[in-house]
Structure formats: structure tokens, C-alpha cells
C-alpha atoms as a PDB file:
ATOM      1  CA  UNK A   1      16.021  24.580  20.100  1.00  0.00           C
ATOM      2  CA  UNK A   2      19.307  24.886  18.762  1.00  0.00           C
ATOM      3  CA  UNK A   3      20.788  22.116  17.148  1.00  0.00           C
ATOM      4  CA  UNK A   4      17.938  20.672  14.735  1.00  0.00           C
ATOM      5  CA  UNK A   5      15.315  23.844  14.690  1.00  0.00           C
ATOM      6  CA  UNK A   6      14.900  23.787  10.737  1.00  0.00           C
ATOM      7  CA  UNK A   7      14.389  19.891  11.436  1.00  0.00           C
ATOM      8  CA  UNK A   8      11.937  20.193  13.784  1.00  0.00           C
ATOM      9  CA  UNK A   9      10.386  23.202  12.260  1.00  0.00           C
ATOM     10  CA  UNK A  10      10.122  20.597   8.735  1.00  0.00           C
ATOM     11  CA  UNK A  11       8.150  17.725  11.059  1.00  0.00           C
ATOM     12  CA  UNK A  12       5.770  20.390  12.784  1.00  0.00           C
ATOM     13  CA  UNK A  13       4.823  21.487   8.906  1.00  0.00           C
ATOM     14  CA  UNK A  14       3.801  18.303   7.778  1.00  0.00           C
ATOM     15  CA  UNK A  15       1.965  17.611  11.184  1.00  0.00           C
ATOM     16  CA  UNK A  16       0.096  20.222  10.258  1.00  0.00           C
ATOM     17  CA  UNK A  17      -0.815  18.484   7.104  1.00  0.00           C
ATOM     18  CA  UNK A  18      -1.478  15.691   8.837  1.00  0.00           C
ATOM     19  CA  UNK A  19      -4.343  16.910  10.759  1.00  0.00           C
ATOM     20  CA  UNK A  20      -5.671  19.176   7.899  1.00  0.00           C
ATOM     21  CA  UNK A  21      -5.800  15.855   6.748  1.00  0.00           C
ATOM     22  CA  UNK A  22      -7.785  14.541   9.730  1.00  0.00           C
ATOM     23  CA  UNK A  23     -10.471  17.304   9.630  1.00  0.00           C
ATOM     24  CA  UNK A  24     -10.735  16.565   5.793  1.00  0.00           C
ATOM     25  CA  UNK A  25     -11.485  12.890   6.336  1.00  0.00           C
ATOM     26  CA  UNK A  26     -13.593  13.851   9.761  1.00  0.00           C
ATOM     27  CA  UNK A  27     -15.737  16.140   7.303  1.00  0.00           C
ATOM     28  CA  UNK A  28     -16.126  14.091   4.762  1.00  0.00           C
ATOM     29  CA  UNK A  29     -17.435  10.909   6.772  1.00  0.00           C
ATOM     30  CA  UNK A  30     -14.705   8.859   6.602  1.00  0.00           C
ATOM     31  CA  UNK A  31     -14.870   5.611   8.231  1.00  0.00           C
ATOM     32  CA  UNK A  32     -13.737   5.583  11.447  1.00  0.00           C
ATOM     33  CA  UNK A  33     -10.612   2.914  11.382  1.00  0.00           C
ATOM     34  CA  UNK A  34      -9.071   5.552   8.634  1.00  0.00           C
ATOM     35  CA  UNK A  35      -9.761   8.325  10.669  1.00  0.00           C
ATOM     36  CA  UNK A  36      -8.006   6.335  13.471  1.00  0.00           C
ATOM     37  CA  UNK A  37      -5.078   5.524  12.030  1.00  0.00           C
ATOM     38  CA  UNK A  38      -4.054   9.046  10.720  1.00  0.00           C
ATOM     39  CA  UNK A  39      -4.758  10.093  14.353  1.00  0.00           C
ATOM     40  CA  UNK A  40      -2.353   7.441  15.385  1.00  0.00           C
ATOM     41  CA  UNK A  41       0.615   8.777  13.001  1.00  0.00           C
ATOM     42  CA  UNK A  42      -0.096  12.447  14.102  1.00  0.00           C
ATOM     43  CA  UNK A  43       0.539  10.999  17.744  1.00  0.00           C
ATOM     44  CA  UNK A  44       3.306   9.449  16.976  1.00  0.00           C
ATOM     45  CA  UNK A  45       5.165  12.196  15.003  1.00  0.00           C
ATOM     46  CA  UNK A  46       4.140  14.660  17.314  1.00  0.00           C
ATOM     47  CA  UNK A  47       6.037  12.609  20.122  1.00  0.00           C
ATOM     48  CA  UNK A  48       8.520  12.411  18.103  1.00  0.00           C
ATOM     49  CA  UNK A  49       9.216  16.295  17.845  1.00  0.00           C
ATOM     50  CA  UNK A  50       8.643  16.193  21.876  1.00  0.00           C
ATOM     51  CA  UNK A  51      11.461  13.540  21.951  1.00  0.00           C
ATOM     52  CA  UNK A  52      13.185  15.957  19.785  1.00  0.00           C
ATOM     53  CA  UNK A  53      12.733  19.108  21.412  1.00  0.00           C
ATOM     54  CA  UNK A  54      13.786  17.124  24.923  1.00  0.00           C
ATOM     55  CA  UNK A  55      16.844  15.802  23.707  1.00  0.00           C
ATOM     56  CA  UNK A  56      17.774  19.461  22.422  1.00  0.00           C
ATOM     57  CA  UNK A  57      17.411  20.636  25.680  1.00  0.00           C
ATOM     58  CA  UNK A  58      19.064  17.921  27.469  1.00  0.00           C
ATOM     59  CA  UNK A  59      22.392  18.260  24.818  1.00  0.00           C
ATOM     60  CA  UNK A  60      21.779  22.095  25.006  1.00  0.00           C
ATOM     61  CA  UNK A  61      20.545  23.739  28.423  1.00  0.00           C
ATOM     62  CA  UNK A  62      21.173  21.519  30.710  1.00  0.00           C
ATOM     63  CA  UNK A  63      24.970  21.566  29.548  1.00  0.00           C
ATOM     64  CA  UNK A  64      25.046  24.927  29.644  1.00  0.00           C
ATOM     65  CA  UNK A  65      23.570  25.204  32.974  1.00  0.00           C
ATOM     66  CA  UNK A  66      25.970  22.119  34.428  1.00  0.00           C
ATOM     67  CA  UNK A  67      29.031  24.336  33.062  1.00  0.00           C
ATOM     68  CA  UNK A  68      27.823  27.189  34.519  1.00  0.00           C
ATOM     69  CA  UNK A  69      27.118  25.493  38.158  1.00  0.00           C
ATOM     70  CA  UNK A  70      23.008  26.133  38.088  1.00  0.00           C
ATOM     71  CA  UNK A  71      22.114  22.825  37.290  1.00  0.00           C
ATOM     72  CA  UNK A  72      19.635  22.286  39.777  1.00  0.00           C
ATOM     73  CA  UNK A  73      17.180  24.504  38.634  1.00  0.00           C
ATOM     74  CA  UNK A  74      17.485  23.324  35.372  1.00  0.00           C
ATOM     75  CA  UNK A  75      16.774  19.659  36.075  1.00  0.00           C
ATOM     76  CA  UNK A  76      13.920  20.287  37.993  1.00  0.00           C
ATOM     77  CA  UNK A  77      12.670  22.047  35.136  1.00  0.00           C
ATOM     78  CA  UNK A  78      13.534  19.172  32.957  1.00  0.00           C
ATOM     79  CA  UNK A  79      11.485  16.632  35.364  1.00  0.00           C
ATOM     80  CA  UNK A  80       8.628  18.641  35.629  1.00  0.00           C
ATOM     81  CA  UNK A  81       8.629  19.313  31.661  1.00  0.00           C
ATOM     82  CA  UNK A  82       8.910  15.276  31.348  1.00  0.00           C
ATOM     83  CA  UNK A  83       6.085  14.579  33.756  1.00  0.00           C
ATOM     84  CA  UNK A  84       3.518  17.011  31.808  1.00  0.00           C
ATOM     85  CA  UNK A  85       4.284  15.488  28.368  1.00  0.00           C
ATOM     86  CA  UNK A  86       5.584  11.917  29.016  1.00  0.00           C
ATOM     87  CA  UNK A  87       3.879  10.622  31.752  1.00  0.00           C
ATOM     88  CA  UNK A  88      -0.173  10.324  31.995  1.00  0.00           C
END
């Protein structure tokens, strides 16, 4: 996580608050379509630090590792990391 850390770092923190958030409404009975669509912005920014940390590694690792001729690894690594987070 080189190039944006203190960016990503910034959008993990206020995830955080987000789902403080979440267990605040979920213990104070909020109604459900609320509840819902915090849950639904907490998805969506925490895919967006996923795409984040990806694209880091693509502009970062995999670079490195094409320059230095051990690509191969590195991509399978890369597929294997996409599968687990991006596909269900």
C-alpha cells in the first residue's frame, strides 16, 4: 500500500464510524430499512478501499515484479486475491 496509504487509512476510519453507527441504530431498534441502508454504504465504501488496495497493488507489485522478471507468481497471486474478494 504505497501510493494512497494515508488515503486509505482516512476511508477505513470513517468505516469504522460507519458501523459503530450500525450497532448504535441495531441497539437502539431502529427500523430495519435505516438499518439497511447504512449497511449498504458500509458495503460500498468498504469495496471501495478493496478497489483501492487492488489497484495499489496492480500499479505497485505487480510492476515491480514484471521489472524484475517474477511476474508469474505475482499474478497468480493477484487472481486468486480477486476471486476471494470480487467474485461470490
Amino acid at each position: 500500500m504505497a501510493h494512497d496509504r494515508q488515503a486509505i487509512l482516512q476511508r477505513m476510519a470513517r468505516l469504522e464510524g460507519q458501523m459503530r453507527g450500525i450497532r448504535q441504530m441495531l441497539e437502539s431498534d431502529r427500523d430495519c430499512p435505516e438499518i439497511l441502508v447504512q449497511m449498504s454504504a458500509a458495503r460500498a465504501a468498504l469495496d471501495k478501499v478493496a478497489r483501492l488496495v487492488f489497484e495499489d497493488h496492480l500499479d505497485h507489485c505487480l510492476l515491480d515484479a514484471v521489472r524484475e522478471g517474477d511476474a508469474e507468481p505475482r499474478l497468480a497471486e493477484i487472481k486468486a486475491a480477486f476471486a476471494r474478494y470480487f467474485l461470490p
